[in-house]
N, C-alpha and C. Protein backbone atom coordinates (compact mmCIF):
# COMPACT_ATOMS: atom_id res chain seq x y z
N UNK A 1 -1.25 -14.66 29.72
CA UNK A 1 -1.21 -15.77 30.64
C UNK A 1 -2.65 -16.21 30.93
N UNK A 2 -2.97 -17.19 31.34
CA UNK A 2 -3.99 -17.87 31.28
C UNK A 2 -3.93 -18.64 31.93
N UNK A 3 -5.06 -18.98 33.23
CA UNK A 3 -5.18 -19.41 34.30
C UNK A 3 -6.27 -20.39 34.27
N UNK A 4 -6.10 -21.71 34.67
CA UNK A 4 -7.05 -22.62 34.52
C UNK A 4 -8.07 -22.96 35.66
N UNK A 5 -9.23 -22.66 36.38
CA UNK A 5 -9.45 -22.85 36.92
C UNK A 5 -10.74 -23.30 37.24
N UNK A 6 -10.55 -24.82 38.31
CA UNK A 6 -11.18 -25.86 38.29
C UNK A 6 -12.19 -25.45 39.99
N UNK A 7 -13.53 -26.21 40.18
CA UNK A 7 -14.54 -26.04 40.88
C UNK A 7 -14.40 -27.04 41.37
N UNK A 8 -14.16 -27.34 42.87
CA UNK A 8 -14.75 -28.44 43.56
C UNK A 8 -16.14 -28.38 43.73
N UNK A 9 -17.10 -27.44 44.09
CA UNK A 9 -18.41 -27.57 44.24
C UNK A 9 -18.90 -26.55 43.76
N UNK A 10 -20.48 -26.89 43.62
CA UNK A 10 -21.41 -25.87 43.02
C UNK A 10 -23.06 -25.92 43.92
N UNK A 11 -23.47 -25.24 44.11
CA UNK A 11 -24.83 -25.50 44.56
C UNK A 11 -25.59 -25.13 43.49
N UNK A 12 -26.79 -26.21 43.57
CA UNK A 12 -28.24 -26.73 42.66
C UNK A 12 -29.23 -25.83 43.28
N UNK A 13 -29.47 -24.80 42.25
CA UNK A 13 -31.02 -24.12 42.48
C UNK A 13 -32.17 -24.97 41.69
N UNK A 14 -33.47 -24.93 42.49
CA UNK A 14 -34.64 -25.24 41.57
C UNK A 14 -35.77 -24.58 41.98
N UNK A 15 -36.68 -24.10 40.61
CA UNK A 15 -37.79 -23.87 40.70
C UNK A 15 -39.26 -24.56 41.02
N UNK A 16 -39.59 -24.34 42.28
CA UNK A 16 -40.59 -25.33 42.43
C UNK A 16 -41.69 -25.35 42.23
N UNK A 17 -42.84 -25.73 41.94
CA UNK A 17 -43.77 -25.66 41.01
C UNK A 17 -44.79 -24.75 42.16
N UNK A 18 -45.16 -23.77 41.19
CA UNK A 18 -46.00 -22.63 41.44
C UNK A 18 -45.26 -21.30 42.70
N UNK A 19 -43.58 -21.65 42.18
CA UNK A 19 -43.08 -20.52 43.06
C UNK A 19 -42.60 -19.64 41.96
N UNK A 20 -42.00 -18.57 42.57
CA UNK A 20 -41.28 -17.42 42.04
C UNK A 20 -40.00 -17.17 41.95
N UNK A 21 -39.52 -18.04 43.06
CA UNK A 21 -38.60 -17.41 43.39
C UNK A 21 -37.68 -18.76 43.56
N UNK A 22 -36.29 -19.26 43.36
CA UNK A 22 -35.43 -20.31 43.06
C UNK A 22 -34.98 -20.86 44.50
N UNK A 23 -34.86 -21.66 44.73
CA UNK A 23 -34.62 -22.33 46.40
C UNK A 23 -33.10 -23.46 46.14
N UNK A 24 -32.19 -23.36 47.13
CA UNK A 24 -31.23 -24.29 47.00
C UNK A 24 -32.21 -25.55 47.16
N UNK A 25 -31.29 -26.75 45.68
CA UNK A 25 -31.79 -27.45 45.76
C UNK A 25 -30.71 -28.66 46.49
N UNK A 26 -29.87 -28.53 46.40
CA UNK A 26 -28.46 -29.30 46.88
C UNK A 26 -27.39 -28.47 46.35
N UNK A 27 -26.50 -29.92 46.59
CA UNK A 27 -25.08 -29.58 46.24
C UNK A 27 -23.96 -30.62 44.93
N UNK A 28 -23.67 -30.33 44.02
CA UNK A 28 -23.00 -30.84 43.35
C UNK A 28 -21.08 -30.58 43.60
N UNK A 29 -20.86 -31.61 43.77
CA UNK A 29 -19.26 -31.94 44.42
C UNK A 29 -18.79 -32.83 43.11
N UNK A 30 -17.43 -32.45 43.17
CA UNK A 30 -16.33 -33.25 42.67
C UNK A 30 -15.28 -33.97 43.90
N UNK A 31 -15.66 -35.54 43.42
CA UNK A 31 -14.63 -36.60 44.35
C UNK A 31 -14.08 -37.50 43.11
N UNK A 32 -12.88 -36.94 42.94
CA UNK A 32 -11.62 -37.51 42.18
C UNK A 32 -12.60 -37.74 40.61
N UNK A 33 -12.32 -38.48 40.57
CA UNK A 33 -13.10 -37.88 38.29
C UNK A 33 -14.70 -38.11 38.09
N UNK A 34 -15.07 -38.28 39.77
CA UNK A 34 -16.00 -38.10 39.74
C UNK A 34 -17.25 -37.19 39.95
N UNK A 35 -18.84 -36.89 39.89
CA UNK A 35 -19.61 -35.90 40.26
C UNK A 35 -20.66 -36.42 41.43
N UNK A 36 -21.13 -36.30 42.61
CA UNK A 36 -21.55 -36.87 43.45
C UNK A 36 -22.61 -35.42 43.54
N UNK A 37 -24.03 -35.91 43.25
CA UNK A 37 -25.26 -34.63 43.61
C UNK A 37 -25.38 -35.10 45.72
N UNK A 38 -25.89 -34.24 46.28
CA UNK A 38 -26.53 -34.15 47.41
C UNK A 38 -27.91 -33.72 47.51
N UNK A 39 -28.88 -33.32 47.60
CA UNK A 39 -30.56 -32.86 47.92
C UNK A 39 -29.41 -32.09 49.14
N UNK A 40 -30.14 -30.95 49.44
CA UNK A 40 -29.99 -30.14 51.25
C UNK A 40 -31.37 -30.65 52.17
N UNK A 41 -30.64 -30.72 53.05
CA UNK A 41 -31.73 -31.32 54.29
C UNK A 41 -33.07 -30.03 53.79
N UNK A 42 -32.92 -28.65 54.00
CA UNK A 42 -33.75 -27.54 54.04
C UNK A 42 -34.68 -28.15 52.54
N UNK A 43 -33.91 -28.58 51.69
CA UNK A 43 -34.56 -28.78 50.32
C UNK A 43 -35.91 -29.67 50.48
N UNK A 44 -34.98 -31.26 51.78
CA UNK A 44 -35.49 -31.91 51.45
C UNK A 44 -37.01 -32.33 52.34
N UNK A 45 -36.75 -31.11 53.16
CA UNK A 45 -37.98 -30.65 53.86
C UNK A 45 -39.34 -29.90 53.52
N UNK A 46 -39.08 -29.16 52.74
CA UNK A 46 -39.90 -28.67 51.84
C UNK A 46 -41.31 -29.31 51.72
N UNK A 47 -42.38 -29.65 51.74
CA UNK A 47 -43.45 -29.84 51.06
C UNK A 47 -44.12 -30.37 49.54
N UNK A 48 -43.51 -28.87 48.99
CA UNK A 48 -43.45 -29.16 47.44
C UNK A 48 -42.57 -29.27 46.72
N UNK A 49 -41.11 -29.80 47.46
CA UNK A 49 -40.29 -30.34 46.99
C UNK A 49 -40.42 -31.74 46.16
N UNK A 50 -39.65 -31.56 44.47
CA UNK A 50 -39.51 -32.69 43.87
C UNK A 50 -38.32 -32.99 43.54
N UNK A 51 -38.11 -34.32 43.44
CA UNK A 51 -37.38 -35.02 42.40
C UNK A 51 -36.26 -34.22 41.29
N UNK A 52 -35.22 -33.79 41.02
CA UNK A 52 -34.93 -33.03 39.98
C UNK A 52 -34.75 -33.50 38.83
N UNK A 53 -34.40 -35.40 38.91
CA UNK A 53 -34.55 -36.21 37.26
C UNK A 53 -34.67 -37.52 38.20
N UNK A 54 -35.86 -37.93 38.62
CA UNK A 54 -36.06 -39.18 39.01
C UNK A 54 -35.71 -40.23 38.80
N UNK A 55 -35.39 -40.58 37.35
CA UNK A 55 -34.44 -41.39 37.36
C UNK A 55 -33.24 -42.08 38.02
N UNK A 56 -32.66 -40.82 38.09
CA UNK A 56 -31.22 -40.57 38.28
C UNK A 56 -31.11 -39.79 39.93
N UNK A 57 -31.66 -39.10 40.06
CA UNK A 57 -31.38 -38.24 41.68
C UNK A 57 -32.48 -38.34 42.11
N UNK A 58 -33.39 -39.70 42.38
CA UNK A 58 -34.18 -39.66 43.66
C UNK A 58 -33.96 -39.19 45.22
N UNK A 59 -34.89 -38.51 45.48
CA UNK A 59 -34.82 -37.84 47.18
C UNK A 59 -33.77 -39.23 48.04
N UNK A 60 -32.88 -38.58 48.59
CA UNK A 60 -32.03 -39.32 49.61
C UNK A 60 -31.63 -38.88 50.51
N UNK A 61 -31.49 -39.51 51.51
CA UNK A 61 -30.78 -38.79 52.48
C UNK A 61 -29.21 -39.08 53.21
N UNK A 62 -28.89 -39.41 51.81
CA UNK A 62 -27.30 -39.94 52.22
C UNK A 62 -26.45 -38.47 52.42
N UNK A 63 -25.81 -38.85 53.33
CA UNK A 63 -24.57 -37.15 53.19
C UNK A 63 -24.80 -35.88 52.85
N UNK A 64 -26.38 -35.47 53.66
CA UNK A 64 -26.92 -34.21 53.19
C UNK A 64 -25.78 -32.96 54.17
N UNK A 65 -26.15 -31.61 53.20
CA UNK A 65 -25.80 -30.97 53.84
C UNK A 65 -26.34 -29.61 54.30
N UNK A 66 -25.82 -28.71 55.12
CA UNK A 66 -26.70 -27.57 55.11
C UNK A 66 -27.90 -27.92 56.42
């Protein structure tokens, strides 16, 4: 038997430049067939906090959490 099982969320670690050690970087959610990233407020406080693909997930502060 074999059980399928699906993730509503995941949290985003990142390494930040000249650390050691991995820091939540947000949160990645599923809303209906879609993927919606978050930044965490704690993330987005940080100092040497960056960008994780600038393009695409510039720093925001829509619907942070944490």
């Amino acid at each position: 038997m074999t059980s399928e099982q699906r993730y509503a969320e995941a949290y985003v670690w990142a390494l930040l430049p000249g650390q050691t050690q991995p820091v939540v970087a947000g949160r990645l959610a599923r809303e209906g067939r879609s993927f919606l990233f978050n930044y965490g407020r704690s993330y987005l406080a940080r100092e040497e906090a960056v960008s994780l693909y600038e393009p695409e997930l510039p720093f925001a502060r829509r619907r942070p959490f944490g």
